[in-house]
PDB file of N, CA and C in Angstrom:
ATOM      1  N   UNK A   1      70.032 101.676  56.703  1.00  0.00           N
ATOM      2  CA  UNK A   1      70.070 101.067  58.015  1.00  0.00           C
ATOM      3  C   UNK A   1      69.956  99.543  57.851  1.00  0.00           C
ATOM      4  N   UNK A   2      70.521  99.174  58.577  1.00  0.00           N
ATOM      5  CA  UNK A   2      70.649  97.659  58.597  1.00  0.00           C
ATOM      6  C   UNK A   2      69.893  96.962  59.572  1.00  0.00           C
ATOM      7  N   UNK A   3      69.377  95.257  59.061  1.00  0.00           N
ATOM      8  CA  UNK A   3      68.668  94.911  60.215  1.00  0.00           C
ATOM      9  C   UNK A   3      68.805  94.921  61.278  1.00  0.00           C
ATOM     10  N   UNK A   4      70.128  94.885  61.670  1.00  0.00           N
ATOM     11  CA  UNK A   4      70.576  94.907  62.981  1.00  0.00           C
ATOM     12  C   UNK A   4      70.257  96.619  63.675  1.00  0.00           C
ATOM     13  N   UNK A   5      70.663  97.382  62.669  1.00  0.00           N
ATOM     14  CA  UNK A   5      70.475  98.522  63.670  1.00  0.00           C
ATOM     15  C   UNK A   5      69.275  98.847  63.724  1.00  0.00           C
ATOM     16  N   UNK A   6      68.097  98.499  62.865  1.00  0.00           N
ATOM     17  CA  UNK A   6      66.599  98.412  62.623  1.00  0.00           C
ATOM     18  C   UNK A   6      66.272  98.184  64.343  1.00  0.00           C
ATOM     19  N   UNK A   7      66.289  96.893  63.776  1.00  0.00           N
ATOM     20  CA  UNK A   7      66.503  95.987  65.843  1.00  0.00           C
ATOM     21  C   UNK A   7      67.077  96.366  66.774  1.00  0.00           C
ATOM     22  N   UNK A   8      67.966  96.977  66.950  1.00  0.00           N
ATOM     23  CA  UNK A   8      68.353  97.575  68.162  1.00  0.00           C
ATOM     24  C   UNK A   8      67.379  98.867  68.360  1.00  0.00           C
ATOM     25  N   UNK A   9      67.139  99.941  67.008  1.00  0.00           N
ATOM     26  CA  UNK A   9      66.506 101.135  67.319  1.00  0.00           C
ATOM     27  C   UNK A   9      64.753 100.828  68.027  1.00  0.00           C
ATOM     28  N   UNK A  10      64.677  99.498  67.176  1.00  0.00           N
ATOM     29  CA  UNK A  10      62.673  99.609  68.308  1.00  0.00           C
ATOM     30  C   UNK A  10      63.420  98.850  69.303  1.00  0.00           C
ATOM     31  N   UNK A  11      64.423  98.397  69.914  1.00  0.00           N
ATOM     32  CA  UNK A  11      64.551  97.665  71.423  1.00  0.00           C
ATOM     33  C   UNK A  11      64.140  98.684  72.209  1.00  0.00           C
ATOM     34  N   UNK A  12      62.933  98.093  73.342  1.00  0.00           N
ATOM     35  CA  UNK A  12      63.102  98.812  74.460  1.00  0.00           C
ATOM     36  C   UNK A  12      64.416  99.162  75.100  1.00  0.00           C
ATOM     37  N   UNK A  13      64.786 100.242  75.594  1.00  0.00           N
ATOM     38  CA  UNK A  13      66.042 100.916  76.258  1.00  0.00           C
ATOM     39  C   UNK A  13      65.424 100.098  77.597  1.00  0.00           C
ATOM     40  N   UNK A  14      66.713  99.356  77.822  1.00  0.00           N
ATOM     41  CA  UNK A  14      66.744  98.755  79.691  1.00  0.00           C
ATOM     42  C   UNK A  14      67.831  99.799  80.363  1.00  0.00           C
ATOM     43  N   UNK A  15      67.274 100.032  81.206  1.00  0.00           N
ATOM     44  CA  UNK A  15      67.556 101.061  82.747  1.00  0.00           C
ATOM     45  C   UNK A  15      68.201 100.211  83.659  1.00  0.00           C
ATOM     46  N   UNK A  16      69.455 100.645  83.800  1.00  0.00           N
ATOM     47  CA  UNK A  16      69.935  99.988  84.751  1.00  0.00           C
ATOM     48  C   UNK A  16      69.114  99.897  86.471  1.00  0.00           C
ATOM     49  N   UNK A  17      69.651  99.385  86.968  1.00  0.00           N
ATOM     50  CA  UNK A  17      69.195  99.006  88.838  1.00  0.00           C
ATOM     51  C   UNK A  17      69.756 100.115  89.234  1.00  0.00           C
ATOM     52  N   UNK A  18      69.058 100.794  89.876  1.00  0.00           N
ATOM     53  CA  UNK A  18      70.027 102.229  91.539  1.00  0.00           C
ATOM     54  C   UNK A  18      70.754 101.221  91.882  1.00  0.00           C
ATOM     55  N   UNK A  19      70.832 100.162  92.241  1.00  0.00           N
ATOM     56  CA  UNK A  19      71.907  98.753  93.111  1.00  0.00           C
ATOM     57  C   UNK A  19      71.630  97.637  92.414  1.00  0.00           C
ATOM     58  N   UNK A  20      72.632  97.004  92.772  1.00  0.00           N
ATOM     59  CA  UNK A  20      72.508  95.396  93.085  1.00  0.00           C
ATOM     60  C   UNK A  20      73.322  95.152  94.342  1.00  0.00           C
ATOM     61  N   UNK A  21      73.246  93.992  94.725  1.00  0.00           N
ATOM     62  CA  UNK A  21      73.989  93.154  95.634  1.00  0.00           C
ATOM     63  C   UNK A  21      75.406  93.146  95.000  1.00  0.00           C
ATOM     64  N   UNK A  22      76.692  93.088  96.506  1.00  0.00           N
ATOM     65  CA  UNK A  22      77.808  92.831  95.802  1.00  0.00           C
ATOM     66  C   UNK A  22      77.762  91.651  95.506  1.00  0.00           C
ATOM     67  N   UNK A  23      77.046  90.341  95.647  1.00  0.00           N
ATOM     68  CA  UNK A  23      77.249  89.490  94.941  1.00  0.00           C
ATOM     69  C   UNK A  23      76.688  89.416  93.480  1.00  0.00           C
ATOM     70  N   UNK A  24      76.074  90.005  93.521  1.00  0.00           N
ATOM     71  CA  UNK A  24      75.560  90.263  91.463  1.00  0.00           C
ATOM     72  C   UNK A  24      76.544  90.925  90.973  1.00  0.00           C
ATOM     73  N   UNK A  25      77.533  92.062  91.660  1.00  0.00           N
ATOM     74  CA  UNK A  25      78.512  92.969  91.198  1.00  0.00           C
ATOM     75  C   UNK A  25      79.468  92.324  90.638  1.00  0.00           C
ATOM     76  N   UNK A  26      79.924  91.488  91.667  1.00  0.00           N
ATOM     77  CA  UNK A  26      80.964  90.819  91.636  1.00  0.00           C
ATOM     78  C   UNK A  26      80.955  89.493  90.603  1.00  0.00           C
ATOM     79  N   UNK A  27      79.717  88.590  90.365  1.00  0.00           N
ATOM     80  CA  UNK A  27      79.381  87.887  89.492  1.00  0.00           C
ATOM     81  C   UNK A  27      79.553  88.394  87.644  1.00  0.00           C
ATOM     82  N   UNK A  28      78.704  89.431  88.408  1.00  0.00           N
ATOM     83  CA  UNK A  28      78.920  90.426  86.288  1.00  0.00           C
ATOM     84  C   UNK A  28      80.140  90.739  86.489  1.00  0.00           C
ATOM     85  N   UNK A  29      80.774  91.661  87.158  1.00  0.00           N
ATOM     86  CA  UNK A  29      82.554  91.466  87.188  1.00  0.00           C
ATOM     87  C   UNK A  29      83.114  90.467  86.270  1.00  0.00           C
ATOM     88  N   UNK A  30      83.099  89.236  87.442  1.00  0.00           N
ATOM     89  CA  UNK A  30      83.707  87.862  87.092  1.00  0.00           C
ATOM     90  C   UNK A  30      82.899  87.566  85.540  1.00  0.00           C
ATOM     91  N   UNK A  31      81.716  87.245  85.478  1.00  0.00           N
ATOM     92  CA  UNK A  31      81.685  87.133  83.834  1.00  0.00           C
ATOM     93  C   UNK A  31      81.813  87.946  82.420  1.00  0.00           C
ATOM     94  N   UNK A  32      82.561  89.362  83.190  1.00  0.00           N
ATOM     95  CA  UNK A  32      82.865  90.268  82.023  1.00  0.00           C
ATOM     96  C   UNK A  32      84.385  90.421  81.659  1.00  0.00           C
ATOM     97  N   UNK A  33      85.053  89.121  82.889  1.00  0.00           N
ATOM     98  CA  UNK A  33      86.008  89.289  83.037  1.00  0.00           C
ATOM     99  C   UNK A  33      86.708  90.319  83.720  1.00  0.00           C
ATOM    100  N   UNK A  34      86.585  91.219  84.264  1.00  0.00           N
ATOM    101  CA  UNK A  34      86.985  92.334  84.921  1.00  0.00           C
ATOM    102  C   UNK A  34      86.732  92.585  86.283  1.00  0.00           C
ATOM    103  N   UNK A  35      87.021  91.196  87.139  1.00  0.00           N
ATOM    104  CA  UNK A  35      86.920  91.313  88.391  1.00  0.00           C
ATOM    105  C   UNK A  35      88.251  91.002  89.382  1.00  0.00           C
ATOM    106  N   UNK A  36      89.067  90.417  88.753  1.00  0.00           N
ATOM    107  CA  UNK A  36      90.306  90.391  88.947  1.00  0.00           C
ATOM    108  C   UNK A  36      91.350  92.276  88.953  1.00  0.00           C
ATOM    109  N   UNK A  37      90.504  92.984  88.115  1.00  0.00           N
ATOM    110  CA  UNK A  37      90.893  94.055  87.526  1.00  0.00           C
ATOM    111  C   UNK A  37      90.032  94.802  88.613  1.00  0.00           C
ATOM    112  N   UNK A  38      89.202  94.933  88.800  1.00  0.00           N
ATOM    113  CA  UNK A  38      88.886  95.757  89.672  1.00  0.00           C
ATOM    114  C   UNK A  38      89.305  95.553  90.984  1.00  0.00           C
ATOM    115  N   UNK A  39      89.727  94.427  91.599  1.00  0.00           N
ATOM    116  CA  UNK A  39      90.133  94.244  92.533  1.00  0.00           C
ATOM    117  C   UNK A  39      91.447  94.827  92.820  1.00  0.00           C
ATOM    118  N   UNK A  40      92.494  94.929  92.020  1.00  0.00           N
ATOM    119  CA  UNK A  40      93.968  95.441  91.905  1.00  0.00           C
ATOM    120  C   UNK A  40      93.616  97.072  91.759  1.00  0.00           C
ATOM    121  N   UNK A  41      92.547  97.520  90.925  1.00  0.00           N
ATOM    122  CA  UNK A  41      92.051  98.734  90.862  1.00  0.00           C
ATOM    123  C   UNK A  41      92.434  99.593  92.399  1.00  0.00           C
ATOM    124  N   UNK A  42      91.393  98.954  92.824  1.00  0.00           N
ATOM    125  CA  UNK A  42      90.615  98.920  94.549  1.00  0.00           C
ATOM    126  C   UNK A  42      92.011  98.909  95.027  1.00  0.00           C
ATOM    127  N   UNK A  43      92.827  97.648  95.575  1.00  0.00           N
ATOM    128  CA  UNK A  43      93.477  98.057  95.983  1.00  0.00           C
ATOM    129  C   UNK A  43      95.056  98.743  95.614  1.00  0.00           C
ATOM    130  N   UNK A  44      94.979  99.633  94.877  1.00  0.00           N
ATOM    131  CA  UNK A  44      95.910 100.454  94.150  1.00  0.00           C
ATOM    132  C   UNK A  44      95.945 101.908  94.144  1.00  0.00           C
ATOM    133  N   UNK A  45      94.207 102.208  94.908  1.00  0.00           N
ATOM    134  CA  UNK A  45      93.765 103.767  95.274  1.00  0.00           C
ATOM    135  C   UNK A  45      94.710 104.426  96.136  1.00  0.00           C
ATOM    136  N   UNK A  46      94.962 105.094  96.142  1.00  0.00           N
ATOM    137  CA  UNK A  46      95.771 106.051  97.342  1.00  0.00           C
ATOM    138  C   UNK A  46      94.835 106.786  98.394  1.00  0.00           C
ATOM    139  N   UNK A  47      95.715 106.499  99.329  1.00  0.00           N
ATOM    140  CA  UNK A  47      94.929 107.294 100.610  1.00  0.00           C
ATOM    141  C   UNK A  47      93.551 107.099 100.796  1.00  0.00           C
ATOM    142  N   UNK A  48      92.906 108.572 102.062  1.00  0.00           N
ATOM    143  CA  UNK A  48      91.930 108.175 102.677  1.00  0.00           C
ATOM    144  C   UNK A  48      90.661 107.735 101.635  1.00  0.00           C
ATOM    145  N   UNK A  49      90.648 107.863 100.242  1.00  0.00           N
ATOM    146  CA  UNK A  49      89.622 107.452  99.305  1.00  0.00           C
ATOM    147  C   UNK A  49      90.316 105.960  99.125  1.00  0.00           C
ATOM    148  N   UNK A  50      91.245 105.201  98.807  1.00  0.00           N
ATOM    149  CA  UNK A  50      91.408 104.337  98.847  1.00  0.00           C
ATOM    150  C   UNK A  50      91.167 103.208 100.233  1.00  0.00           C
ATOM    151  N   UNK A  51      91.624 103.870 100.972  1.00  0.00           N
ATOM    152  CA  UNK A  51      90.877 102.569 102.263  1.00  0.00           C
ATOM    153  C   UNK A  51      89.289 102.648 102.282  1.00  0.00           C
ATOM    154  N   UNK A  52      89.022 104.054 101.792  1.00  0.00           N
ATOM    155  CA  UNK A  52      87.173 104.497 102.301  1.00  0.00           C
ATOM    156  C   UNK A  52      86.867 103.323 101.003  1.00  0.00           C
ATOM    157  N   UNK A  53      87.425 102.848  99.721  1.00  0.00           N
ATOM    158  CA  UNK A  53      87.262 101.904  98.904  1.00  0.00           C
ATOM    159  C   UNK A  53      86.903 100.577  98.898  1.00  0.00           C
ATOM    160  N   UNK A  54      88.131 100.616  99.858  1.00  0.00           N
ATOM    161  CA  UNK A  54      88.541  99.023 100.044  1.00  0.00           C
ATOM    162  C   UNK A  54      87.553  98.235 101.033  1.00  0.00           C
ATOM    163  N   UNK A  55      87.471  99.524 102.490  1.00  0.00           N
ATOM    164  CA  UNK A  55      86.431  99.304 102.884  1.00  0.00           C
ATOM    165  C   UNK A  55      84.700  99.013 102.596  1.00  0.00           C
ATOM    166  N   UNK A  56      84.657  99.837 101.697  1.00  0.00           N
ATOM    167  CA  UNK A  56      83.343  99.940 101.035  1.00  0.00           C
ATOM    168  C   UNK A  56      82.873  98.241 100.295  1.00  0.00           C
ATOM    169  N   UNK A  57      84.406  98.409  98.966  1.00  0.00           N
ATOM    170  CA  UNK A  57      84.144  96.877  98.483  1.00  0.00           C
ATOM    171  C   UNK A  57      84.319  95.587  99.511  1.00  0.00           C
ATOM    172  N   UNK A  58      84.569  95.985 100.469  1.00  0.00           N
ATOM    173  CA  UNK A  58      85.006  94.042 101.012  1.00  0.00           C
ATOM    174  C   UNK A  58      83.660  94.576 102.368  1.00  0.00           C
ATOM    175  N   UNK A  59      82.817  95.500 102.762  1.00  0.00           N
ATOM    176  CA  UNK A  59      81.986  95.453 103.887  1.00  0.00           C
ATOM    177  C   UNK A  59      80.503  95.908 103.200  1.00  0.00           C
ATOM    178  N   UNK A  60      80.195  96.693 102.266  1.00  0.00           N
ATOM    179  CA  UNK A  60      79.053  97.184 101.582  1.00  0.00           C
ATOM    180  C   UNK A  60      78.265  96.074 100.996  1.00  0.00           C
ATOM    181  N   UNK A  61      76.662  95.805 101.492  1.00  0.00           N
ATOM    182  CA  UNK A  61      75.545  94.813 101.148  1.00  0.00           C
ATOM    183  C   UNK A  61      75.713  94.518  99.406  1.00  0.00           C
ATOM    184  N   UNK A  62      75.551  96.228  99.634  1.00  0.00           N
ATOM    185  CA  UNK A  62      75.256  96.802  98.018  1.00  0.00           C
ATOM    186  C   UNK A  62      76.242  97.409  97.157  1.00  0.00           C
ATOM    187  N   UNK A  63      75.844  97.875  95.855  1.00  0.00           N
ATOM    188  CA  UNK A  63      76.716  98.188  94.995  1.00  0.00           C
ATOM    189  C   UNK A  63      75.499  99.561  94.117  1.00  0.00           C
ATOM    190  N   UNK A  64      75.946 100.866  94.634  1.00  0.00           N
ATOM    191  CA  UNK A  64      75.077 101.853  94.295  1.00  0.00           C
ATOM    192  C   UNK A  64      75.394 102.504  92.392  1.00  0.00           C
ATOM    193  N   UNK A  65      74.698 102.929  91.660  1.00  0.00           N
ATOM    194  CA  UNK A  65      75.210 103.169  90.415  1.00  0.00           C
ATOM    195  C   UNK A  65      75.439 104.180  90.557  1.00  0.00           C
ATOM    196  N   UNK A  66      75.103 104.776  91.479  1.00  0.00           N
ATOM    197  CA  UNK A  66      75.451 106.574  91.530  1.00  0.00           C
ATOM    198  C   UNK A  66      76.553 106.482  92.208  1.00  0.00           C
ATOM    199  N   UNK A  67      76.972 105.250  93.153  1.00  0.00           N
ATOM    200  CA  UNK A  67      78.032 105.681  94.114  1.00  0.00           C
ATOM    201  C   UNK A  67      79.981 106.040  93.410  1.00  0.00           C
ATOM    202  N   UNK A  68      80.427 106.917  94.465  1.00  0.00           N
ATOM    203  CA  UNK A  68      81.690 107.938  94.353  1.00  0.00           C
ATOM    204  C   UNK A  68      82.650 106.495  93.535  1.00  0.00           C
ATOM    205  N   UNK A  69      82.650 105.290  94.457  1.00  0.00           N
ATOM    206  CA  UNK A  69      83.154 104.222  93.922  1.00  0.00           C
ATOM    207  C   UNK A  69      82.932 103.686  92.519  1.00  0.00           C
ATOM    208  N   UNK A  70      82.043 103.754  91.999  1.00  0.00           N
ATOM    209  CA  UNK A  70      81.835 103.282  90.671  1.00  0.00           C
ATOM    210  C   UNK A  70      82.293 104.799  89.610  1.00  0.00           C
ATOM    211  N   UNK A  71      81.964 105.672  90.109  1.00  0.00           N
ATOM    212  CA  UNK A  71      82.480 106.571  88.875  1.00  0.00           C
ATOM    213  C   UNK A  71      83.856 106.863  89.270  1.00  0.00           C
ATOM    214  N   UNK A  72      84.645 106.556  90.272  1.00  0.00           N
ATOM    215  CA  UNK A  72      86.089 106.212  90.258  1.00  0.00           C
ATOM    216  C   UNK A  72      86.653 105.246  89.605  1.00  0.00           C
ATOM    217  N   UNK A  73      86.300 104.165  89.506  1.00  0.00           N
ATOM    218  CA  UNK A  73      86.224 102.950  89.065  1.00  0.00           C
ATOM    219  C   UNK A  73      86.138 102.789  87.407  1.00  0.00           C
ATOM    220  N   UNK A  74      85.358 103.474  86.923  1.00  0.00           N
ATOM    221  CA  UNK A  74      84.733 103.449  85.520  1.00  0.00           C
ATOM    222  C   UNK A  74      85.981 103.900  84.667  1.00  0.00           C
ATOM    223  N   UNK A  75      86.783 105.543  84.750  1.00  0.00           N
ATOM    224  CA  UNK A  75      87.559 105.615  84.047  1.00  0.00           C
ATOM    225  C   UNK A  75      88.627 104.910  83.765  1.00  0.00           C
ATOM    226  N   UNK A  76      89.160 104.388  85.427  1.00  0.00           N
ATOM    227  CA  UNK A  76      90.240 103.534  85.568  1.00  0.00           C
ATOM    228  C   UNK A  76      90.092 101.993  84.859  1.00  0.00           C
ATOM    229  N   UNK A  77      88.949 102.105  84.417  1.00  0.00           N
ATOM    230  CA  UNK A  77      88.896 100.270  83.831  1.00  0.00           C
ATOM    231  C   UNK A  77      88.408 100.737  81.966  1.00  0.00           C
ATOM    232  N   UNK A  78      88.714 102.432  82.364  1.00  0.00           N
ATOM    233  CA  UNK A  78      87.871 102.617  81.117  1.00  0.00           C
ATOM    234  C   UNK A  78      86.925 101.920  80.341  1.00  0.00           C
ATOM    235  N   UNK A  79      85.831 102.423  81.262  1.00  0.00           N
ATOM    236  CA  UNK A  79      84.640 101.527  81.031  1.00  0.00           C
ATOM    237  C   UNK A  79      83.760 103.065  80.825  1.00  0.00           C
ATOM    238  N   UNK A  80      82.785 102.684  79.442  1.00  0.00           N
ATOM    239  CA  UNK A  80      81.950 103.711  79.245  1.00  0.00           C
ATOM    240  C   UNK A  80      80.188 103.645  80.610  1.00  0.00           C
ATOM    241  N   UNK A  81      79.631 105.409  80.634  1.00  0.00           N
ATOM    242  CA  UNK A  81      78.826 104.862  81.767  1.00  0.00           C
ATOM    243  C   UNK A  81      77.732 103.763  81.206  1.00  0.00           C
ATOM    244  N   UNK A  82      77.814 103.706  79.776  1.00  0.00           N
ATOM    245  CA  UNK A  82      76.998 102.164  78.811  1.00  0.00           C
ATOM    246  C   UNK A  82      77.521 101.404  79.277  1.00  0.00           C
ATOM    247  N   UNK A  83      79.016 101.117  79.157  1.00  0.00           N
ATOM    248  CA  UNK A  83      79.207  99.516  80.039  1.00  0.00           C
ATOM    249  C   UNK A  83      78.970  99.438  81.350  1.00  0.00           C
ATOM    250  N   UNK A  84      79.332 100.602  81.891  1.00  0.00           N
ATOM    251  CA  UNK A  84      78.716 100.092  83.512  1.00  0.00           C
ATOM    252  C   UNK A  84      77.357  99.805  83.798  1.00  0.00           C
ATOM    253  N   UNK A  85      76.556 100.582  82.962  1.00  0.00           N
ATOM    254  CA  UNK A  85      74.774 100.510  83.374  1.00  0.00           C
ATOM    255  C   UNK A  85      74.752  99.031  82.786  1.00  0.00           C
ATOM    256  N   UNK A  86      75.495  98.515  81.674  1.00  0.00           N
ATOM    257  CA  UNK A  86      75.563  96.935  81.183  1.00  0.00           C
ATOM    258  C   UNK A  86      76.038  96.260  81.997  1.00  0.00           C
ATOM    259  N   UNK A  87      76.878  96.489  83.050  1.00  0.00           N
ATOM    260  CA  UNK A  87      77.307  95.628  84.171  1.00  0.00           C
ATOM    261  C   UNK A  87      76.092  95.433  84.666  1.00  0.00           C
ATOM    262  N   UNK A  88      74.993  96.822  85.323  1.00  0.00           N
ATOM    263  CA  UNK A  88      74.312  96.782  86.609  1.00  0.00           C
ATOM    264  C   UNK A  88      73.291  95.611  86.159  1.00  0.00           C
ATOM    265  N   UNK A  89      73.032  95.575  84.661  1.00  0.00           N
ATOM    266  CA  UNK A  89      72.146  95.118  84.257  1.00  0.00           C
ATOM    267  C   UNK A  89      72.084  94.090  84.237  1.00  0.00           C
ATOM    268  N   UNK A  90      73.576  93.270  83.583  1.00  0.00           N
ATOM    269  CA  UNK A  90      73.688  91.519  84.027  1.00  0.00           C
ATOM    270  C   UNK A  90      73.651  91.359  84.971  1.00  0.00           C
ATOM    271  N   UNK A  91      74.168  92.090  85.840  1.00  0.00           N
ATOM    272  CA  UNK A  91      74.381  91.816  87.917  1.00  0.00           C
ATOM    273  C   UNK A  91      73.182  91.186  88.491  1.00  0.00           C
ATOM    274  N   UNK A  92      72.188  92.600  87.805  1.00  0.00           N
ATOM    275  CA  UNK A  92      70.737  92.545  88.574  1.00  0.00           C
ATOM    276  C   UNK A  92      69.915  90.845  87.842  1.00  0.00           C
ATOM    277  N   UNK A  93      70.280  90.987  86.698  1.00  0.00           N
ATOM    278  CA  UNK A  93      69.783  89.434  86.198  1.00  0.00           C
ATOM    279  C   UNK A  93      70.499  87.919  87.078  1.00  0.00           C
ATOM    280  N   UNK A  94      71.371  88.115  87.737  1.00  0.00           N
ATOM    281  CA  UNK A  94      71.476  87.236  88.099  1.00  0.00           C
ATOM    282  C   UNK A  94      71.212  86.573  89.877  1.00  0.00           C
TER     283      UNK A  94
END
């Protein structure tokens, strides 16, 4: 094992947030680069799950980790649920 993986194995495990704000969402987005991408995502859904989307992202306070939207979202950006809980996690830091 290497130092590095030494160091990662005693890191405390960080837990993502149940939410953040869409402005933390949208911030970790924008600095993961993938907010431009989710946006074309969003609006590219079909039908009544796609407007219930669109609606959601451009009127919703929040941004839920459990919500229908993010695990729609996740495959389509093929994003593992590690990178997303790594999204919630920069979001919530900022």
């Amino acid at each position: 094992m290497t130092e590095t993986e030494v160091a990662e194995a005693d890191a405390p495990r960080v837990f993502p947030p149940e939410a953040i704000s869409m402005r933390q969402a949208r911030l970790a987005l924008l600095g993961a680069g993938l907010l431009a991408t989710v946006d074309q995502a969003i609006v590219a859904m079909p039908g009544v799950e796609g407007e219930a989307a669109r609606i959601e992202w451009e009127y919703a306070q929040e941004v839920r980790r459990d919500s229908p939207l993010i695990a729609a979202l996740g495959p389509v950006l093929g994003l593992t649920a590690e990178q997303i809980d790594g999204l919630f996690v920069a979001g919530a830091a900022l």
